[in-house]
PDB file of N, CA and C in Angstrom:
ATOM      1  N   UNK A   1    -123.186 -42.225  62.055  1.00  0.00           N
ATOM      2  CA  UNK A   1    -123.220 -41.977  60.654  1.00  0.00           C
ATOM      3  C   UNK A   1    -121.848 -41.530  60.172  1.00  0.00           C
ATOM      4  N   UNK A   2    -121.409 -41.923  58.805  1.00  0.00           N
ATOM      5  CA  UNK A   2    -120.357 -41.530  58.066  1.00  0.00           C
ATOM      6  C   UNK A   2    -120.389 -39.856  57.988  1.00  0.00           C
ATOM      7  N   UNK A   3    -119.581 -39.016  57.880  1.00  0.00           N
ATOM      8  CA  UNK A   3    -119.035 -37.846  57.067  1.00  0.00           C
ATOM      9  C   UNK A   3    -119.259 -37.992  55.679  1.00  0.00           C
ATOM     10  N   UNK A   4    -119.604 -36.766  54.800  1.00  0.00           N
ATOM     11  CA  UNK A   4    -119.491 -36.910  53.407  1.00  0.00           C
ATOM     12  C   UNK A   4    -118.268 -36.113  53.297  1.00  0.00           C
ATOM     13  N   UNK A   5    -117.327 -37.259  52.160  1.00  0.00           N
ATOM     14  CA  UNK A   5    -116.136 -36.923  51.860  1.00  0.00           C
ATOM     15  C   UNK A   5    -116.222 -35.468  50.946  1.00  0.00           C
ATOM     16  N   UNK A   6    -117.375 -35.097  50.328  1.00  0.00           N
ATOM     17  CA  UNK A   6    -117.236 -33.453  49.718  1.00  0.00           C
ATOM     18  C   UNK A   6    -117.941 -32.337  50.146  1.00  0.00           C
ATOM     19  N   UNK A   7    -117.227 -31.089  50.308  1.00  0.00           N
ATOM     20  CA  UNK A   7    -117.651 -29.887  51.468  1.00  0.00           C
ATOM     21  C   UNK A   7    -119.084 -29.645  50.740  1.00  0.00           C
ATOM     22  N   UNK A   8    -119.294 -28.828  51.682  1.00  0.00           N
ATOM     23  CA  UNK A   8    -120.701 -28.391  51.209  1.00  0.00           C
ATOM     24  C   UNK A   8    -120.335 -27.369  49.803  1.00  0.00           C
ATOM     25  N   UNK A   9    -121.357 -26.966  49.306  1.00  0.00           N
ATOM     26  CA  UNK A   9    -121.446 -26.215  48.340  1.00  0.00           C
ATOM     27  C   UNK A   9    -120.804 -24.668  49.303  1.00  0.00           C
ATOM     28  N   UNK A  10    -121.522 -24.186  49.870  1.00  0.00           N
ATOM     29  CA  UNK A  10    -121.275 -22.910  50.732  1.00  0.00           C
ATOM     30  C   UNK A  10    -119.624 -22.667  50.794  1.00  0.00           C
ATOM     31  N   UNK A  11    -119.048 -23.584  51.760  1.00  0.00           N
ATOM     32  CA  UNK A  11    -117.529 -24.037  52.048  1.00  0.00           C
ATOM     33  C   UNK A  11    -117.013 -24.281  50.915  1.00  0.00           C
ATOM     34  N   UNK A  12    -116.749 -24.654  49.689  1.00  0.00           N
ATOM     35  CA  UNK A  12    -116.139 -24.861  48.671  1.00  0.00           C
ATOM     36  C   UNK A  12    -116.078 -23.351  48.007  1.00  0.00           C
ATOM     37  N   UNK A  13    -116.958 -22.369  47.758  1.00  0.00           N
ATOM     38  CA  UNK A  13    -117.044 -21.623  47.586  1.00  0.00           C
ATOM     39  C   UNK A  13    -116.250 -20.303  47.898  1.00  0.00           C
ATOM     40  N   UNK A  14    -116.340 -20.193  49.328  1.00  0.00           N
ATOM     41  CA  UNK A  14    -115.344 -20.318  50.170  1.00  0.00           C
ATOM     42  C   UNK A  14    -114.020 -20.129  50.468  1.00  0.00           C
ATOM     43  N   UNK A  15    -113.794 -21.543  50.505  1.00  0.00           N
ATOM     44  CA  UNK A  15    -112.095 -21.709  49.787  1.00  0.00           C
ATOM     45  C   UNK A  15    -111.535 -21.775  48.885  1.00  0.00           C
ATOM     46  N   UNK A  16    -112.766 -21.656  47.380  1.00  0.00           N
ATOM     47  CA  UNK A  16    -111.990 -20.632  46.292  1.00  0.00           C
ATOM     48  C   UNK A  16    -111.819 -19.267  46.143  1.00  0.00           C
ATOM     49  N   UNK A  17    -113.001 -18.846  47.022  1.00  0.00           N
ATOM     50  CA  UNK A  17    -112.545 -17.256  47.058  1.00  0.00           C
ATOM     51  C   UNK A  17    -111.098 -16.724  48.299  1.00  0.00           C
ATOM     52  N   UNK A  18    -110.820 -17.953  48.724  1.00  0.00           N
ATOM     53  CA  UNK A  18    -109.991 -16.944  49.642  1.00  0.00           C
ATOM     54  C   UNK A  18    -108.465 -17.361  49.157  1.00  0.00           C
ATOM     55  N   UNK A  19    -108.194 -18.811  48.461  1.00  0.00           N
ATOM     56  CA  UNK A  19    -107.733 -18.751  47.549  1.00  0.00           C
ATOM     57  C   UNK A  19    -107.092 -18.071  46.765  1.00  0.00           C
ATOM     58  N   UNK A  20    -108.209 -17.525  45.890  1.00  0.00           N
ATOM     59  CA  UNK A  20    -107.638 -16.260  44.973  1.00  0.00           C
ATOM     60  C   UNK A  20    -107.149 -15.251  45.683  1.00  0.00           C
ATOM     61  N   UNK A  21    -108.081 -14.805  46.915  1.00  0.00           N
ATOM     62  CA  UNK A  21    -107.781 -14.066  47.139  1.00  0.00           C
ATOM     63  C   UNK A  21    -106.372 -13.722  47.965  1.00  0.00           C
ATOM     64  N   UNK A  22    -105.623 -15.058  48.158  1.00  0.00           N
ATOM     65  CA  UNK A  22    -104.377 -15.407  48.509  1.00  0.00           C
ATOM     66  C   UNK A  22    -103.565 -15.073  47.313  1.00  0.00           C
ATOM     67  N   UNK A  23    -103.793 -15.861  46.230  1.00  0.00           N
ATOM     68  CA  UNK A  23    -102.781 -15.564  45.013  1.00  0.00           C
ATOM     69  C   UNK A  23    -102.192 -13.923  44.374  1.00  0.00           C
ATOM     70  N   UNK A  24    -104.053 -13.366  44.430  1.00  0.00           N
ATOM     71  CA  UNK A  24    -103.961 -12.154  43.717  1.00  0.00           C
ATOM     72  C   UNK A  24    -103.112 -11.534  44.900  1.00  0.00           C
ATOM     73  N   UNK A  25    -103.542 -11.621  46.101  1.00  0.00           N
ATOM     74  CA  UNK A  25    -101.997 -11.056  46.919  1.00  0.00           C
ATOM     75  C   UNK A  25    -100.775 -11.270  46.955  1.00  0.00           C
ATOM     76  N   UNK A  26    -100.948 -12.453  46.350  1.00  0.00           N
ATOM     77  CA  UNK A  26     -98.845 -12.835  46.433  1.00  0.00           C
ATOM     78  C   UNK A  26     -98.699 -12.356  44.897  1.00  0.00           C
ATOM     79  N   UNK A  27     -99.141 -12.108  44.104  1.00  0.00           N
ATOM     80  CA  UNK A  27     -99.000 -11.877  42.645  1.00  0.00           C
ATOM     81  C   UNK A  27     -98.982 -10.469  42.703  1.00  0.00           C
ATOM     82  N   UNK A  28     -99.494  -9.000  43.620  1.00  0.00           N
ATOM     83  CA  UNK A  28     -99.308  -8.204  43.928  1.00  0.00           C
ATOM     84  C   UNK A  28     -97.979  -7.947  44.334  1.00  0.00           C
ATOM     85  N   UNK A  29     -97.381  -8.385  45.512  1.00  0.00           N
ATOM     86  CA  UNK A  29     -96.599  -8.645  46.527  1.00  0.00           C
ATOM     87  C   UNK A  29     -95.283  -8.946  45.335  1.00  0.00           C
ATOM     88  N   UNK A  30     -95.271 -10.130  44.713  1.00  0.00           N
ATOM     89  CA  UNK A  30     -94.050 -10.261  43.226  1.00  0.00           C
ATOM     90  C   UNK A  30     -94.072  -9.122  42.932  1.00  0.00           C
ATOM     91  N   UNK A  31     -94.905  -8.299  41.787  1.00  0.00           N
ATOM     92  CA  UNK A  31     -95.199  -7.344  41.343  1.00  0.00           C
ATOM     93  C   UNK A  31     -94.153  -6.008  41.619  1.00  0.00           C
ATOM     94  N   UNK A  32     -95.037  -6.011  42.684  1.00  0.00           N
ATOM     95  CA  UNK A  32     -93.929  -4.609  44.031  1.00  0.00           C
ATOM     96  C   UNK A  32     -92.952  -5.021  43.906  1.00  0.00           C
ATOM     97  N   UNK A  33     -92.181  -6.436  43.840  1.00  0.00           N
ATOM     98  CA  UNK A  33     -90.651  -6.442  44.361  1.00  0.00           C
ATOM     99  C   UNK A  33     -90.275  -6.355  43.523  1.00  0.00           C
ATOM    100  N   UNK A  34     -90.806  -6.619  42.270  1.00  0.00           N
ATOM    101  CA  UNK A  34     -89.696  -6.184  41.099  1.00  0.00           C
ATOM    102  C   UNK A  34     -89.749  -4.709  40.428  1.00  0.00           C
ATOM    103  N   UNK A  35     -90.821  -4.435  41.122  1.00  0.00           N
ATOM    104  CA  UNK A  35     -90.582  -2.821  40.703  1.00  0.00           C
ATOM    105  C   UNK A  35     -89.629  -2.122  41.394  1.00  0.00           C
ATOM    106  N   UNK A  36     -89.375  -2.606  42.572  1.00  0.00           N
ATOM    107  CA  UNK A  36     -88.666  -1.786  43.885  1.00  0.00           C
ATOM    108  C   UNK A  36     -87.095  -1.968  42.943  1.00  0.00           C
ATOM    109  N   UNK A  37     -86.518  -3.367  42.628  1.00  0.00           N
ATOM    110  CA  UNK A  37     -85.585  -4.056  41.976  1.00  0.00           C
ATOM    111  C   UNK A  37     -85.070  -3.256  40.890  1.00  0.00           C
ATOM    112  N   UNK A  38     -85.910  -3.323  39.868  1.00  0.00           N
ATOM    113  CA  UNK A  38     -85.433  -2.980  38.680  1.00  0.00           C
ATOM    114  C   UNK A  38     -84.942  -1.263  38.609  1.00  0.00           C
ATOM    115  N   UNK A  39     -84.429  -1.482  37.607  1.00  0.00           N
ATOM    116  CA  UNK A  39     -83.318   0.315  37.774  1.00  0.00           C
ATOM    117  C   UNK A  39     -84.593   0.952  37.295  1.00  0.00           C
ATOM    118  N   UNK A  40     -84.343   2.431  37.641  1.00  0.00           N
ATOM    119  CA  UNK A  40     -85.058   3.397  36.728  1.00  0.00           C
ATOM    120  C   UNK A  40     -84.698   3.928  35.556  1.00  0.00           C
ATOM    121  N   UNK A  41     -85.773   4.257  34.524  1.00  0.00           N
ATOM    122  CA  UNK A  41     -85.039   5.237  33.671  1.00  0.00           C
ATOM    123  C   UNK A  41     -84.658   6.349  34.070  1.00  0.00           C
ATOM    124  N   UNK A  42     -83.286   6.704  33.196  1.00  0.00           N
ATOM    125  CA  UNK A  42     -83.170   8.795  33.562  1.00  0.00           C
ATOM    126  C   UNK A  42     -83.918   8.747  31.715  1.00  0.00           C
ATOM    127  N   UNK A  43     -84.644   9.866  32.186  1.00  0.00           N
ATOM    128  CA  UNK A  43     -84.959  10.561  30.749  1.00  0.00           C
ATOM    129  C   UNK A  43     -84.341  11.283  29.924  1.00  0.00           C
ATOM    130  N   UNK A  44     -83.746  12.391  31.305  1.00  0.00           N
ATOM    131  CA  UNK A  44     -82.713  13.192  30.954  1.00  0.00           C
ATOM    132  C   UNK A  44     -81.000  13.112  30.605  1.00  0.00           C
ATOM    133  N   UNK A  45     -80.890  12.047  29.995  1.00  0.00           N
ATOM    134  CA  UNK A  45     -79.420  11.723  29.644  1.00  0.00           C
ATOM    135  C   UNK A  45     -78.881  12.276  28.366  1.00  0.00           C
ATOM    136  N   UNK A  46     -78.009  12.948  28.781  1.00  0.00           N
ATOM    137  CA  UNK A  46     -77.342  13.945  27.342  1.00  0.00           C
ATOM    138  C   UNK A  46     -76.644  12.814  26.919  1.00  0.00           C
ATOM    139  N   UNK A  47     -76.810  13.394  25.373  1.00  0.00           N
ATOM    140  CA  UNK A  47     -76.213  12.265  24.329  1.00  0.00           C
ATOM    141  C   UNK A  47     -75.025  13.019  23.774  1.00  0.00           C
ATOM    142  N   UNK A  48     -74.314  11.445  23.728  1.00  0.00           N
ATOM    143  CA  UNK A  48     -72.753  11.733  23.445  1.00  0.00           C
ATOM    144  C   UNK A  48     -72.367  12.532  22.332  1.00  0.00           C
ATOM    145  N   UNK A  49     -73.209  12.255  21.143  1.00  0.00           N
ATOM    146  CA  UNK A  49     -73.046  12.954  19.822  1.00  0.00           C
ATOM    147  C   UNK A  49     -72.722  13.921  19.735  1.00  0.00           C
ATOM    148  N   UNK A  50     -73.961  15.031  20.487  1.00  0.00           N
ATOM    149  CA  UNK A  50     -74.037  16.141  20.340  1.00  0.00           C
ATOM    150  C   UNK A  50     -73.119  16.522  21.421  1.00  0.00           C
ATOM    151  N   UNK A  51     -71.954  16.457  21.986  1.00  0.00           N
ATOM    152  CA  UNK A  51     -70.843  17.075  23.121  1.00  0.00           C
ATOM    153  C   UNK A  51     -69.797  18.038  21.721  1.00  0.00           C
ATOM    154  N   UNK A  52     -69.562  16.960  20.183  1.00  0.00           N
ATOM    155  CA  UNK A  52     -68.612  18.046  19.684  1.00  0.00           C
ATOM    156  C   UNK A  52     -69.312  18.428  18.937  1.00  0.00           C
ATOM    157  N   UNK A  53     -68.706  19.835  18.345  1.00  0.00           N
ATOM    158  CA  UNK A  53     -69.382  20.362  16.711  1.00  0.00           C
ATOM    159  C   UNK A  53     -68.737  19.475  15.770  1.00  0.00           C
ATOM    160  N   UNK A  54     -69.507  19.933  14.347  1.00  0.00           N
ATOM    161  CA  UNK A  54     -69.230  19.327  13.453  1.00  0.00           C
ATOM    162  C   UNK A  54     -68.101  19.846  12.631  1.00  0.00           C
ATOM    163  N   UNK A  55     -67.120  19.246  11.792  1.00  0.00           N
ATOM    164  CA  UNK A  55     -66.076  19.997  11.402  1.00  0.00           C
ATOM    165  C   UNK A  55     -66.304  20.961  10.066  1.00  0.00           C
ATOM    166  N   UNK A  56     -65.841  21.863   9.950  1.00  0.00           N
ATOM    167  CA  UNK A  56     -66.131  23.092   8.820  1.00  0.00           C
ATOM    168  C   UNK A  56     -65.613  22.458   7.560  1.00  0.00           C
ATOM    169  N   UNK A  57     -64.413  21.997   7.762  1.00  0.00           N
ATOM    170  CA  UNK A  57     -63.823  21.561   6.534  1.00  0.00           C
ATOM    171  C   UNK A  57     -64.656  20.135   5.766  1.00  0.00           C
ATOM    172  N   UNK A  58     -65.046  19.320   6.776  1.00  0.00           N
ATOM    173  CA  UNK A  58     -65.363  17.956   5.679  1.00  0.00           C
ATOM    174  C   UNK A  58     -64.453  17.533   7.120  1.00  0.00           C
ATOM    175  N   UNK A  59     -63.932  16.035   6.946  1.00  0.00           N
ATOM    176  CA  UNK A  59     -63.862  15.010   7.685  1.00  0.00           C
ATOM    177  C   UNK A  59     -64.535  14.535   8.720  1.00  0.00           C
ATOM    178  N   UNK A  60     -63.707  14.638   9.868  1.00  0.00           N
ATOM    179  CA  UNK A  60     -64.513  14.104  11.314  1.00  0.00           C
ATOM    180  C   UNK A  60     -63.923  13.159  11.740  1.00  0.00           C
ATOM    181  N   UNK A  61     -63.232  12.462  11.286  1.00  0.00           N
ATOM    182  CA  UNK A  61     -62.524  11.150  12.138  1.00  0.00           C
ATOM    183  C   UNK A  61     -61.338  12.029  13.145  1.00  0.00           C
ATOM    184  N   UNK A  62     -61.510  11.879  14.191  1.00  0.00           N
ATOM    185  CA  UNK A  62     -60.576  11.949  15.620  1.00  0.00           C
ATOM    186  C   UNK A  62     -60.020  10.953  16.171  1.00  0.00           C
ATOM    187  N   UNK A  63     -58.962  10.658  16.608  1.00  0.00           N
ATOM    188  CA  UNK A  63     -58.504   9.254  17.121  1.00  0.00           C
ATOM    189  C   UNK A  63     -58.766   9.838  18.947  1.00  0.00           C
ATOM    190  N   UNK A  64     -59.788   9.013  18.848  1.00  0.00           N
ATOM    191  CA  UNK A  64     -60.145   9.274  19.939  1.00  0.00           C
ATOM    192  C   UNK A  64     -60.073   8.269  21.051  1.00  0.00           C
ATOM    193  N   UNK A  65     -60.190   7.935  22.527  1.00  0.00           N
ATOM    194  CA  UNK A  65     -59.837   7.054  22.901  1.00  0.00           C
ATOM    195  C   UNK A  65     -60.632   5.135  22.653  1.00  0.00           C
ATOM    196  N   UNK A  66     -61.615   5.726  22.475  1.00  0.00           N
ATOM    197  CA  UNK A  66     -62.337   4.046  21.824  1.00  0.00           C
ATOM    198  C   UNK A  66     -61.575   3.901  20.707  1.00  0.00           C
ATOM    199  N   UNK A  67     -61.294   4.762  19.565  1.00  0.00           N
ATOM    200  CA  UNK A  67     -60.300   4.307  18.140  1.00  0.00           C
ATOM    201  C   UNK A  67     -58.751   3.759  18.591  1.00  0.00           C
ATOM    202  N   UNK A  68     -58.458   4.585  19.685  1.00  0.00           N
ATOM    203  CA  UNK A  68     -57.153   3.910  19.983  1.00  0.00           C
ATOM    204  C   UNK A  68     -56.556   2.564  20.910  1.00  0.00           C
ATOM    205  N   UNK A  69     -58.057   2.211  21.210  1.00  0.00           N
ATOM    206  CA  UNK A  69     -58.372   0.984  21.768  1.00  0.00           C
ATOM    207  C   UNK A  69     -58.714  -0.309  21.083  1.00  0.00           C
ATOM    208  N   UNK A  70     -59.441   0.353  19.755  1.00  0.00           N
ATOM    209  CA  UNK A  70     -59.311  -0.675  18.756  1.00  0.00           C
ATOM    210  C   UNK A  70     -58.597  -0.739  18.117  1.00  0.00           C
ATOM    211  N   UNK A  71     -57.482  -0.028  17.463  1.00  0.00           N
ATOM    212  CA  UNK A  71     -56.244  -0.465  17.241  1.00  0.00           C
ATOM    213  C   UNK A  71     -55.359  -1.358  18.448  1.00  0.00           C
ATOM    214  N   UNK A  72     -55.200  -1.270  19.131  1.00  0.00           N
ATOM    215  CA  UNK A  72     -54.247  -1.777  20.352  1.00  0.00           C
ATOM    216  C   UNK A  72     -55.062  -3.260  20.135  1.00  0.00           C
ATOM    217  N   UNK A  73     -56.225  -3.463  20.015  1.00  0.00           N
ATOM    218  CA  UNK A  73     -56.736  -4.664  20.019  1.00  0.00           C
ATOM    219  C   UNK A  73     -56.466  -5.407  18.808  1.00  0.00           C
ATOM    220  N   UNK A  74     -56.099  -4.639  17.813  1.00  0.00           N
ATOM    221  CA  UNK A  74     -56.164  -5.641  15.978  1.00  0.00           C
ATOM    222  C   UNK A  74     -54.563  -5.948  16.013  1.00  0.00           C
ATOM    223  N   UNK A  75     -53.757  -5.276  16.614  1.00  0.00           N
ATOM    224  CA  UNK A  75     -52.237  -5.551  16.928  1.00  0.00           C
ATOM    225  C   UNK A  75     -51.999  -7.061  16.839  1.00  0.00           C
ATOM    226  N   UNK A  76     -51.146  -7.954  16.001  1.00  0.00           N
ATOM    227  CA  UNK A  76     -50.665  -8.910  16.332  1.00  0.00           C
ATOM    228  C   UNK A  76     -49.616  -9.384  17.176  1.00  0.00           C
TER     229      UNK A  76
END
């Protein structure tokens, strides 16, 4: 007698559950590696702003080193 070319019901069953249950592990497995990968946040990062006070008089412009970098850059 011939073989029937489609599994049984039982066996098909089967090898969709183990299947998934292959994927949902490699889709885990991605998961983890890009968590391991990616940077962390710091929470705690002091902000630049608040390093000077504010000036008593009124102004505030300082030539500071980013200002004197963009000048050097607009230079022809």
């Amino acid at each position: 007698m011939s073989k029937s070319p489609l599994p049984a019901a039982g066996d098909a069953t089967s090898r969709l559950n183990r299947r998934t249950l292959f994927a949902g592990a490699g889709t885990v497995g991605a998961v983890a590696a890009a968590a391991v990968v990616l940077p962390r946040v710091q929470a705690d990062a002091p902000s630049a702003a608040a390093s000077r006070p504010a000036p008593t008089r009124g102004g505030g412009y300082s030539l500071s080193e980013h200002v004197k970098h963009y000048y050097q850059t607009t230079r022809i």
